[in-house]
C-alpha atoms as a PDB file:
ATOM      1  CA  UNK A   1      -5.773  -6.262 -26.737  1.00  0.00           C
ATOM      2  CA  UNK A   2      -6.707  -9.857 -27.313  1.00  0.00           C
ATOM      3  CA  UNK A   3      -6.448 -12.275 -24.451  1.00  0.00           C
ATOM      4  CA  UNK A   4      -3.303 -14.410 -25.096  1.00  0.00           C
ATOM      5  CA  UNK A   5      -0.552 -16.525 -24.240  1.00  0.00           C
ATOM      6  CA  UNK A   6       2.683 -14.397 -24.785  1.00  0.00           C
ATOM      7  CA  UNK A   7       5.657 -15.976 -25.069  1.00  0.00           C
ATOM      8  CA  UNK A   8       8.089 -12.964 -26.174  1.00  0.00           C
ATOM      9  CA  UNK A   9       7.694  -8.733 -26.372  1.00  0.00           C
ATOM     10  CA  UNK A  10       7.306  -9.271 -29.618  1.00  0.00           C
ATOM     11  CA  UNK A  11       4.466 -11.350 -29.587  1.00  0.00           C
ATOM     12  CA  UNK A  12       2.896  -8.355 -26.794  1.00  0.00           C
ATOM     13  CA  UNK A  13       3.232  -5.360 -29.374  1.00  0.00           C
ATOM     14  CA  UNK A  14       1.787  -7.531 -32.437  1.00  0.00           C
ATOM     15  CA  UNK A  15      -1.221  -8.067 -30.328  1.00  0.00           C
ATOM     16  CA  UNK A  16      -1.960  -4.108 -29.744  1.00  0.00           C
ATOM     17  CA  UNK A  17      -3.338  -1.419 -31.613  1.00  0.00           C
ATOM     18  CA  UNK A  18      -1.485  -0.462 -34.363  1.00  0.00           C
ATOM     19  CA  UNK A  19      -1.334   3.040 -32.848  1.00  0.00           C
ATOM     20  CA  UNK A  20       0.106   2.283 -29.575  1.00  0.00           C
ATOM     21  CA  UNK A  21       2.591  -0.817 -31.220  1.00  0.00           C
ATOM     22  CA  UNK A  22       4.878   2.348 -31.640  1.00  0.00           C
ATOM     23  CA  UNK A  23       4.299   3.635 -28.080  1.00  0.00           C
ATOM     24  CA  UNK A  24       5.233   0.510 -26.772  1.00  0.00           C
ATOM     25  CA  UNK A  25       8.572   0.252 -28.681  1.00  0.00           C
ATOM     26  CA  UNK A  26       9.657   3.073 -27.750  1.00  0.00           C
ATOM     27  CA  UNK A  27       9.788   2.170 -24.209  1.00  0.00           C
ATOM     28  CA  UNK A  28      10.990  -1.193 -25.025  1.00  0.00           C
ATOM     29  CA  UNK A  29      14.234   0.607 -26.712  1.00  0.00           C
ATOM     30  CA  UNK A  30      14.962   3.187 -24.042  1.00  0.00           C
ATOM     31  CA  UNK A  31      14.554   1.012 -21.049  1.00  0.00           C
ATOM     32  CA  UNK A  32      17.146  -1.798 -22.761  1.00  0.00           C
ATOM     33  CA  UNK A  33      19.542   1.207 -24.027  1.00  0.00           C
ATOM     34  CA  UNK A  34      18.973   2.788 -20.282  1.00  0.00           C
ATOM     35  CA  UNK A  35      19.409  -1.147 -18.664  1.00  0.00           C
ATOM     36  CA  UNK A  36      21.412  -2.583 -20.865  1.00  0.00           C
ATOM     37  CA  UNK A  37      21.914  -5.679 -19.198  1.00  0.00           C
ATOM     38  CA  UNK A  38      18.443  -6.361 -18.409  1.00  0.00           C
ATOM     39  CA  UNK A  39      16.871  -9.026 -20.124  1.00  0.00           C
ATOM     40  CA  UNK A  40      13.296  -9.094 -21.828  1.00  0.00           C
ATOM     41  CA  UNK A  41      10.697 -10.979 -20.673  1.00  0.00           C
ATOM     42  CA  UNK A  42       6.892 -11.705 -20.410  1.00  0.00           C
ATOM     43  CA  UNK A  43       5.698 -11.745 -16.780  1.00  0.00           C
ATOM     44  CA  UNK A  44       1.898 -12.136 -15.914  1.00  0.00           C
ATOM     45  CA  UNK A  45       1.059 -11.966 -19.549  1.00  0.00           C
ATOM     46  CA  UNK A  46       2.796  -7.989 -19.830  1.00  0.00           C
ATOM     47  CA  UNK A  47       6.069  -6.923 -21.059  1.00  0.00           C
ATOM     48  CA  UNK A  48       8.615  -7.095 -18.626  1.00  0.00           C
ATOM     49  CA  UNK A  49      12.640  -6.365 -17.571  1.00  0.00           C
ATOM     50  CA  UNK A  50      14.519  -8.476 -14.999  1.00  0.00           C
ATOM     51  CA  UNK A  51      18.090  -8.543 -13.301  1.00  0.00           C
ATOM     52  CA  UNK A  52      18.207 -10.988 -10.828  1.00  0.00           C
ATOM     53  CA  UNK A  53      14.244 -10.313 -10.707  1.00  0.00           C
ATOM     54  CA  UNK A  54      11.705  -8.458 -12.644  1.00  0.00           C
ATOM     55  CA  UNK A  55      12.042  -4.987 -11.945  1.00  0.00           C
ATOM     56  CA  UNK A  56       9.344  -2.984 -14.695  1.00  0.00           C
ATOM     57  CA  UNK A  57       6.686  -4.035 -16.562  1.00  0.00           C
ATOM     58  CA  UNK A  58       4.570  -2.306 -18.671  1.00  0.00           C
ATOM     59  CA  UNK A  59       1.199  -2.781 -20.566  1.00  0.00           C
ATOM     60  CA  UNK A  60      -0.939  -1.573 -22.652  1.00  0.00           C
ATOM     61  CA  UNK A  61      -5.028  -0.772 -22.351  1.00  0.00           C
ATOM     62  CA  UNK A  62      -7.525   1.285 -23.809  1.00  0.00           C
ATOM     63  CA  UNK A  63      -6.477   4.460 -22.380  1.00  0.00           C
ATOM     64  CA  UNK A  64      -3.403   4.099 -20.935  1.00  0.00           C
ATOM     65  CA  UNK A  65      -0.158   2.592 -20.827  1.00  0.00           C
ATOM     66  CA  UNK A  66       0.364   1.217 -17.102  1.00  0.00           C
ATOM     67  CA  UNK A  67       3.910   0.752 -15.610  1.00  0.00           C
ATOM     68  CA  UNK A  68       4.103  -1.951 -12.909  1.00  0.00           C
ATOM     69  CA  UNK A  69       5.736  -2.114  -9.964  1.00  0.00           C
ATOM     70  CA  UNK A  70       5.204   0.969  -7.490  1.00  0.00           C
ATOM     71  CA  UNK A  71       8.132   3.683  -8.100  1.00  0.00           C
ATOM     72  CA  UNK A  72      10.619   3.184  -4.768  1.00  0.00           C
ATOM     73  CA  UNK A  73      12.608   5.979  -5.123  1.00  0.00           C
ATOM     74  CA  UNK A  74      11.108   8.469  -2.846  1.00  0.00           C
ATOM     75  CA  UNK A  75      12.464  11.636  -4.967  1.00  0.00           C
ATOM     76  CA  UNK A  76      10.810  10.329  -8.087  1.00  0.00           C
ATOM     77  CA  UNK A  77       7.927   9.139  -6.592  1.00  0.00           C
ATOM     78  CA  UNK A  78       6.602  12.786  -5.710  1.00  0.00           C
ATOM     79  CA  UNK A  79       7.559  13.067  -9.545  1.00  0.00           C
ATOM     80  CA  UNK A  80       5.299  10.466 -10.698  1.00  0.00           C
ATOM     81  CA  UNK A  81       2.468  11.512  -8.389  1.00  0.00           C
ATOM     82  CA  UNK A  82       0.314  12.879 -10.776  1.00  0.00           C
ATOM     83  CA  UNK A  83      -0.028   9.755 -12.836  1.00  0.00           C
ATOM     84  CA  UNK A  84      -0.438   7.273  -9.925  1.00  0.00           C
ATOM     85  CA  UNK A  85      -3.119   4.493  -9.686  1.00  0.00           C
ATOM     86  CA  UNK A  86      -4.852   3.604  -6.362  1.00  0.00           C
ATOM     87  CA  UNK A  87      -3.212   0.445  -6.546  1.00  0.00           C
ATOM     88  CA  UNK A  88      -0.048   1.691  -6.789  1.00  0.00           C
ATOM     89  CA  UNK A  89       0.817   1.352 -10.493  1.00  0.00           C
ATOM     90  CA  UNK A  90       1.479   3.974 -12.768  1.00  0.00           C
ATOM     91  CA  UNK A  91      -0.685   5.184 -15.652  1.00  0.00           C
ATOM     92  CA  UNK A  92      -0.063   7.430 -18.998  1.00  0.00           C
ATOM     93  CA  UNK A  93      -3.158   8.130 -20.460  1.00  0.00           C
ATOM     94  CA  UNK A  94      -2.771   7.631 -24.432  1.00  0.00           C
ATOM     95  CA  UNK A  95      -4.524  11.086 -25.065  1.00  0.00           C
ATOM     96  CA  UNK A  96      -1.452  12.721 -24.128  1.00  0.00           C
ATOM     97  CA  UNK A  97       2.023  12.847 -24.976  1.00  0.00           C
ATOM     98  CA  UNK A  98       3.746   9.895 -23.292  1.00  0.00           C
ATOM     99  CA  UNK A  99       6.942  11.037 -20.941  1.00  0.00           C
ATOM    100  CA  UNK A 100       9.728   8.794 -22.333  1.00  0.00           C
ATOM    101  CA  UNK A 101      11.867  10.534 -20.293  1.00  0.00           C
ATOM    102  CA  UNK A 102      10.316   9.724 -17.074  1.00  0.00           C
ATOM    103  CA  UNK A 103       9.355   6.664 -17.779  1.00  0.00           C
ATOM    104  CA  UNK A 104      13.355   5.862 -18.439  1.00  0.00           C
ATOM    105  CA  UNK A 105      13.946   7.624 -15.828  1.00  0.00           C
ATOM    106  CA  UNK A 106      11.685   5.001 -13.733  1.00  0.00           C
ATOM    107  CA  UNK A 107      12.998   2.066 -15.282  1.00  0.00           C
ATOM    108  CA  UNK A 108      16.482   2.681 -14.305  1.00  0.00           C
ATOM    109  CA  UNK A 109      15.738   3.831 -10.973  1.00  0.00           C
ATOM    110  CA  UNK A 110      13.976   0.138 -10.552  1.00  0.00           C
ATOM    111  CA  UNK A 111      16.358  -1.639 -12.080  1.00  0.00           C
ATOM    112  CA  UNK A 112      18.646  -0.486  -8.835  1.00  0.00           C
ATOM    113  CA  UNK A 113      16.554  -2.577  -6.428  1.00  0.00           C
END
């Protein structure tokens, strides 16, 4: 993706490929059906959801779609294992299906923090 200044979601998923635009709407739509009172937002130039603070953010790159911040939940954390980054952040490499499920699953667990 082009290096930008984003000012909404929107502006985020025009930037990407065209092939992951759809990957990245996807999330967008289950994590505000799944948070519904969660507002969008861009945070350090990425997608983002906030309450009182911004709880998930997610991104897209070259192989992978990262979801920011470290899972909490200790139960769901084992689940996520697999797909953990050194630094802490999650990533779902584009080669394979994308979990929508978990990744909901993550977003609403965050939101409760």
């Amino acid at each position: 993706m082009a290096k930008t200044n984003y000012q909404t979601i929107d502006d985020y998923i025009a930037a990407a490929d065209e092939g992951v635009q759809q990957i990245l709407q996807e999330i967008r739509r289950r994590t505000a059906a799944a948070v519904p009172d969660a507002q969008e937002t861009i945070s350090y130039q990425m997608p983002a959801f906030k309450r009182k603070h911004v709880f998930f953010y997610f991104a897209a790159f070259k192989q992978h779609i990262g979801i920011y911040p470290p899972v909490r939940d200790p139960e769901l954390a084992a689940e996520v294992a697999p797909f953990a980054n050194e630094k802490g952040n999650l990533r779902f490499a584009l080669n394979r299906p994308i979990p929508y499920d978990l990744i909901t699953r993550i977003a609403v667990s965050q939101a409760q923090f």
